[in-house]
N, C-alpha and C. Protein backbone atom coordinates (compact mmCIF):
# COMPACT_ATOMS: atom_id res chain seq x y z
N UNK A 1 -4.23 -5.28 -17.30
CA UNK A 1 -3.89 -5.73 -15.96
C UNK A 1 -4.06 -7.24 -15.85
N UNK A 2 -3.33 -7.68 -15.03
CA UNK A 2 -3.30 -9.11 -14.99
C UNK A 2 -4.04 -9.10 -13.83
N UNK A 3 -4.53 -10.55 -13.75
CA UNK A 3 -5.12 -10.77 -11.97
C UNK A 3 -4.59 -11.74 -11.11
N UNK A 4 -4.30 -11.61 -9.61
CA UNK A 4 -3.39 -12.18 -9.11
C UNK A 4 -4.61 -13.15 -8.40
N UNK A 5 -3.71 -14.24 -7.24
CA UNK A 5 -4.65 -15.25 -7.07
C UNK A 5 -5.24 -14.50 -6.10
N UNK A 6 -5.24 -13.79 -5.46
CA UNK A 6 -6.49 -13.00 -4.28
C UNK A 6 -7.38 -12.11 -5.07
N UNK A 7 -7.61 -12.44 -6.73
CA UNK A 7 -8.39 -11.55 -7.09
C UNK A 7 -8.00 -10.27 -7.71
N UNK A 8 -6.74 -9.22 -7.06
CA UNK A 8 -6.51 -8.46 -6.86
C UNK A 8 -5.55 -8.30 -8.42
N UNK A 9 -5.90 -6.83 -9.09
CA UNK A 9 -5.99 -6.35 -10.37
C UNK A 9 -3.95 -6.25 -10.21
N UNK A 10 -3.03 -7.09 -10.64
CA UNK A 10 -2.11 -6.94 -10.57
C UNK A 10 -1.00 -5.92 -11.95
N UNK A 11 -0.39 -5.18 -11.40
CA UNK A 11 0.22 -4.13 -13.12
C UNK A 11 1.23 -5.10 -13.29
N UNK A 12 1.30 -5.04 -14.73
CA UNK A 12 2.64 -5.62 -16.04
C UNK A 12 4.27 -5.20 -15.15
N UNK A 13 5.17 -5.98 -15.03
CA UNK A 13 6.41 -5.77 -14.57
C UNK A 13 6.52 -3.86 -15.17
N UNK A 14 6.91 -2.95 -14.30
CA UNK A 14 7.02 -1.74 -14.57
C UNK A 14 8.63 -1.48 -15.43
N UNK A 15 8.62 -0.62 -16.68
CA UNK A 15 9.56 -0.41 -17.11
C UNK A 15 10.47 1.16 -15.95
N UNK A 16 11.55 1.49 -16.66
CA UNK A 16 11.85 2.80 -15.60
C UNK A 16 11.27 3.63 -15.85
N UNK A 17 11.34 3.97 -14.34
CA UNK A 17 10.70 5.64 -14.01
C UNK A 17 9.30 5.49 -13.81
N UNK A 18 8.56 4.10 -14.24
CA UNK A 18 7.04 3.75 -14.14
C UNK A 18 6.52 4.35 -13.03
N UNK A 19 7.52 3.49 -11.86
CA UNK A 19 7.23 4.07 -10.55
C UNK A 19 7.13 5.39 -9.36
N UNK A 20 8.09 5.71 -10.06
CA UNK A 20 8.04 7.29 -9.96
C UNK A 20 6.61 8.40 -9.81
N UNK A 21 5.91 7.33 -11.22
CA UNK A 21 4.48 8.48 -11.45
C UNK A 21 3.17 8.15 -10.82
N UNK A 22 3.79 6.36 -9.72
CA UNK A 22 2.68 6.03 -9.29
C UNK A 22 2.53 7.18 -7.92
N UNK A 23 1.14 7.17 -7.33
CA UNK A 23 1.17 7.81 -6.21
C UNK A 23 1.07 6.75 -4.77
N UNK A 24 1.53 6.71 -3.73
CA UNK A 24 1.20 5.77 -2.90
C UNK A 24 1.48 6.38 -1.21
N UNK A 25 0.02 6.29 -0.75
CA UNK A 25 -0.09 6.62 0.07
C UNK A 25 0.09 5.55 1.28
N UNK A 26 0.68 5.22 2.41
CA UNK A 26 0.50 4.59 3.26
C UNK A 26 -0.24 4.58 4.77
N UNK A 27 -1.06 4.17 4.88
CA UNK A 27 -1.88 4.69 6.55
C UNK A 27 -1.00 3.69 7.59
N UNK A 28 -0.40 4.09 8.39
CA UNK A 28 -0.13 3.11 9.35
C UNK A 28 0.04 3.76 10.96
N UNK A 29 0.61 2.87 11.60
CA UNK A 29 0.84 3.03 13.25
C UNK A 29 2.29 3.26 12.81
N UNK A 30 2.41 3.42 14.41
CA UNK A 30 4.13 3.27 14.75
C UNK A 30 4.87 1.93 15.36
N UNK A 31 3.73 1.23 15.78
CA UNK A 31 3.96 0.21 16.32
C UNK A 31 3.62 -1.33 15.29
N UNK A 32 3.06 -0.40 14.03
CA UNK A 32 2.38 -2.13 13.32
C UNK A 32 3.36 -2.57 12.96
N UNK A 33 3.83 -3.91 12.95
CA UNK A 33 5.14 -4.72 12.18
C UNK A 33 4.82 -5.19 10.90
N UNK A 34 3.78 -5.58 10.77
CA UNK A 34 3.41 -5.55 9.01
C UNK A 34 3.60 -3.97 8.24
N UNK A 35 3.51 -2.97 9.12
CA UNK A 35 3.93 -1.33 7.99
C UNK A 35 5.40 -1.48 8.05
N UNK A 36 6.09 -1.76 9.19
CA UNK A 36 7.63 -1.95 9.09
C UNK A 36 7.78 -2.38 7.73
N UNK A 37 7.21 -3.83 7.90
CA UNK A 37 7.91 -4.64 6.53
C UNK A 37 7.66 -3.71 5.33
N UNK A 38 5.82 -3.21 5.03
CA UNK A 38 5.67 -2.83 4.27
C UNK A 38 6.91 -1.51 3.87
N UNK A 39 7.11 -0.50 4.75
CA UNK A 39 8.04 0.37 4.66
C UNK A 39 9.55 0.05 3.83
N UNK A 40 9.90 -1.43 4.56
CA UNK A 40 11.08 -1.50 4.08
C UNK A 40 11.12 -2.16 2.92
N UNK A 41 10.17 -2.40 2.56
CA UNK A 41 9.47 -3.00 1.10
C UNK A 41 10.00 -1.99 -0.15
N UNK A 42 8.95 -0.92 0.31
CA UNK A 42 9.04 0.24 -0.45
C UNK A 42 10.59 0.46 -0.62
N UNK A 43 10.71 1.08 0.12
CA UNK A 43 11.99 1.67 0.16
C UNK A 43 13.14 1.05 -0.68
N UNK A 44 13.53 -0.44 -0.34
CA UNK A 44 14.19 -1.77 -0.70
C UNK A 44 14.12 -1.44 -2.33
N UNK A 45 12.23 -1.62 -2.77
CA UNK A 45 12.06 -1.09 -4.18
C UNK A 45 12.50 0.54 -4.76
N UNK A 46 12.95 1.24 -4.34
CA UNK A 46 12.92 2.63 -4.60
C UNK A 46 11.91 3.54 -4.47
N UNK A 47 10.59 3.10 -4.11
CA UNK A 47 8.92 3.66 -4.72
C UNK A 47 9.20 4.65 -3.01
N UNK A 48 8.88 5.71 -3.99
CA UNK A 48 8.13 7.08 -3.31
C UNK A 48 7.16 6.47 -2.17
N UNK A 49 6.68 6.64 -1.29
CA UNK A 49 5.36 6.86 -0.76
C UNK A 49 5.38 8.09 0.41
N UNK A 50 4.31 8.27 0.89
CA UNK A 50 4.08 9.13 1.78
C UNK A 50 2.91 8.01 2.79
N UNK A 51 3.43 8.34 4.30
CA UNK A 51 3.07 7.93 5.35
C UNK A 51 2.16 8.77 6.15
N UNK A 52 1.28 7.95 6.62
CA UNK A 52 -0.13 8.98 7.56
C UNK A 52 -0.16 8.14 8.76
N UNK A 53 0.32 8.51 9.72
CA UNK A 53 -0.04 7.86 10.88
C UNK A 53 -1.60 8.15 11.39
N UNK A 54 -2.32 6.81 11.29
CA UNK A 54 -4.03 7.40 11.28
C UNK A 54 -4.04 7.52 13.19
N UNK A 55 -3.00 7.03 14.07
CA UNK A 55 -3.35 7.65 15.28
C UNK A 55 -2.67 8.89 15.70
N UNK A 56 -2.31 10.09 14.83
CA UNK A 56 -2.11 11.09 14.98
C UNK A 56 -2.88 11.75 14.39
N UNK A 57 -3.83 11.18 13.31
CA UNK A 57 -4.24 12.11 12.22
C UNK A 57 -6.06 11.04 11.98
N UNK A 58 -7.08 12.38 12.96
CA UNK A 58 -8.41 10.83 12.76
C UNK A 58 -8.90 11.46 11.60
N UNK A 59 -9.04 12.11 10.51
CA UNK A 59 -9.40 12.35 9.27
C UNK A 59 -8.34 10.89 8.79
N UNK A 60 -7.53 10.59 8.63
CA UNK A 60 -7.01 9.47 8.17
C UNK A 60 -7.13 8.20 8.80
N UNK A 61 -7.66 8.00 10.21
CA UNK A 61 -8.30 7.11 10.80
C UNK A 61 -9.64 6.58 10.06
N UNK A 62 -10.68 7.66 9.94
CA UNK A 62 -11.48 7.55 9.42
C UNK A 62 -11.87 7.06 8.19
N UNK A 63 -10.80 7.63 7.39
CA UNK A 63 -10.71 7.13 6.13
C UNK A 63 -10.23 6.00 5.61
N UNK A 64 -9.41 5.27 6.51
CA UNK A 64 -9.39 3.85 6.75
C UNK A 64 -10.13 2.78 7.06
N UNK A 65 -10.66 3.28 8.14
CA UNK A 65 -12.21 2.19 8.41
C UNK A 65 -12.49 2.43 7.92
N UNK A 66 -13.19 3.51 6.87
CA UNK A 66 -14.03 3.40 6.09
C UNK A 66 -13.70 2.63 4.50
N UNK A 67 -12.32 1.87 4.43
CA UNK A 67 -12.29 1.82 3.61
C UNK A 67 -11.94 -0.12 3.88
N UNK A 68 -12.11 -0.13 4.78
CA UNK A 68 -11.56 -1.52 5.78
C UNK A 68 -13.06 -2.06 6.18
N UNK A 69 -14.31 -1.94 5.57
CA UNK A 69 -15.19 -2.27 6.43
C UNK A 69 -15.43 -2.13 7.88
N UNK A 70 -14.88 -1.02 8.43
CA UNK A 70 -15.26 -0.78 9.82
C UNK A 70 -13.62 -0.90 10.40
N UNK A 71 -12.91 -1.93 10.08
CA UNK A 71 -11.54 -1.90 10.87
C UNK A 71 -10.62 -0.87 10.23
N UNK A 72 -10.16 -0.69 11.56
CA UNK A 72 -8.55 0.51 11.58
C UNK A 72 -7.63 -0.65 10.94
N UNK A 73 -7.37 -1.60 10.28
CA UNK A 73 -7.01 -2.24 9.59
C UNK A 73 -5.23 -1.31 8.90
N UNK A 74 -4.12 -1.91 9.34
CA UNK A 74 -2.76 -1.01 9.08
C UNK A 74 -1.86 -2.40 8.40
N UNK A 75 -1.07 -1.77 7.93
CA UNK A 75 -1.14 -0.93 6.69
C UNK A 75 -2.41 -0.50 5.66
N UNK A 76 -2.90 0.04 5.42
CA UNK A 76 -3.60 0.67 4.70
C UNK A 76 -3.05 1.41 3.16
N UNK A 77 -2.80 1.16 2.05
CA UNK A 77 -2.72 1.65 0.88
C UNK A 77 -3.46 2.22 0.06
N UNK A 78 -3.34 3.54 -0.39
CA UNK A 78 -3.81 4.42 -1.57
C UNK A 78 -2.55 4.84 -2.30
N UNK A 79 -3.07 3.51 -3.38
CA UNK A 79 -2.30 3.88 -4.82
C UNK A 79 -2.86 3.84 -5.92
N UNK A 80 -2.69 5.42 -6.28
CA UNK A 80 -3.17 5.42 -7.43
C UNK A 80 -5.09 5.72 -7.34
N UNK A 81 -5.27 6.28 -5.99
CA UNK A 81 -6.70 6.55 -5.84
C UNK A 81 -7.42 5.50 -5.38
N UNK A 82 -6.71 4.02 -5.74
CA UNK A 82 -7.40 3.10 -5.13
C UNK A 82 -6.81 2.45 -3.87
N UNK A 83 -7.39 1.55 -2.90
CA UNK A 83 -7.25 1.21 -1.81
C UNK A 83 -7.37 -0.19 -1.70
N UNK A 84 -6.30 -0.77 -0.63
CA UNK A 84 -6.12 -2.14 -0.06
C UNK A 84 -5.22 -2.08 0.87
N UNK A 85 -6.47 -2.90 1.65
CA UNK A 85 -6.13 -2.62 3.48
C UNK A 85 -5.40 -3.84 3.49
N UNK A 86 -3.90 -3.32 4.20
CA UNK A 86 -3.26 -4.80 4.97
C UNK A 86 -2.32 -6.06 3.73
N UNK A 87 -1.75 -5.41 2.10
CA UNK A 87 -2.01 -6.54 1.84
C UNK A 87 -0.70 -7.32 1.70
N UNK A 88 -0.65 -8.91 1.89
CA UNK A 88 0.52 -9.28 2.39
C UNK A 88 1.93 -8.60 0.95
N UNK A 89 3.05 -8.83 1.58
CA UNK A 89 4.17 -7.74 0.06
C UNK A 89 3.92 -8.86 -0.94
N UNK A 90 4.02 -10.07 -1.43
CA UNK A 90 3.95 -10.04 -2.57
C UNK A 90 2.61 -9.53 -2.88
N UNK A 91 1.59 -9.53 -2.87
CA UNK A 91 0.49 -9.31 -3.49
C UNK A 91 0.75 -7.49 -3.22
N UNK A 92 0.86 -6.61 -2.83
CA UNK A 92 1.41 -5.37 -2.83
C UNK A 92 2.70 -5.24 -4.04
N UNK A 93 3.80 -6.29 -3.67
CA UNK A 93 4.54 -6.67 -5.15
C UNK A 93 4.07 -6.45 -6.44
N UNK A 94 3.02 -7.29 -6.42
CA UNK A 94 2.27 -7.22 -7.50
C UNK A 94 1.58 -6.12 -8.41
N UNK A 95 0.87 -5.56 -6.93
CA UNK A 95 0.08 -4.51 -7.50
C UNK A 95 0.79 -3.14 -8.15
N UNK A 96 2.23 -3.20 -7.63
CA UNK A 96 3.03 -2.29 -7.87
C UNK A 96 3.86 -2.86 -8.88
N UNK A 97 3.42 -4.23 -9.74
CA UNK A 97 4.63 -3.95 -10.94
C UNK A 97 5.64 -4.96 -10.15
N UNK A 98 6.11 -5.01 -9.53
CA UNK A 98 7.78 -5.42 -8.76
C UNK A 98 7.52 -6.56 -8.62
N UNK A 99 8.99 -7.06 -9.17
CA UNK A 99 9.40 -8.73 -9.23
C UNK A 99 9.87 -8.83 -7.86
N UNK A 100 9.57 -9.93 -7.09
CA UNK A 100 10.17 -10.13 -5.84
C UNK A 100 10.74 -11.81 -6.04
């Protein structure tokens, strides 16, 4: 893994189908405009994810602050088992492999 400048453990440009086997969970609102982008991010890239709206769902509320230091902090990402609250797309770019 490479490391990007926020620190953050960035993957090798993904060959095909890489993405496919990642898992990626998204926590968001309906109203956040940073999950918009993030959404159309994804999508734009082809990558799978699955969406949790944490104000319909407080087991996924919860599990956000708790993973946010206390904030409901949205977008929220679990990929791959691990977590990062909020992070701007290139550095999400990154973490996923994708040239932007």
């Amino acid at each position: 893994m490479l490391a990007g400048t926020d620190g953050v453990a960035l993957r090798p440009p993904p060959e095909p189908d890489i993405l496919s086997s990642v898992t990626v969970r998204m926590y968001s609102t309906s109203w956040c405009s940073d999950c918009w982008r993030a959404k159309a991010f994804l999508r734009q890239h082809g990558i799978a994810f699955e969406e949790i709206d944490i104000e319909r769902n407080d087991d996924a509320a919860q599990l956000v602050t708790r993973h946010n230091d206390g904030r409901r902090s949205v977008p929220t990402f679990d990929i791959d088992g691990k977590f990062y609250g909020n992070p701007r797309i290139p550095v999400l770019a990154g973490i996923l492999g994708v040239a932007i």
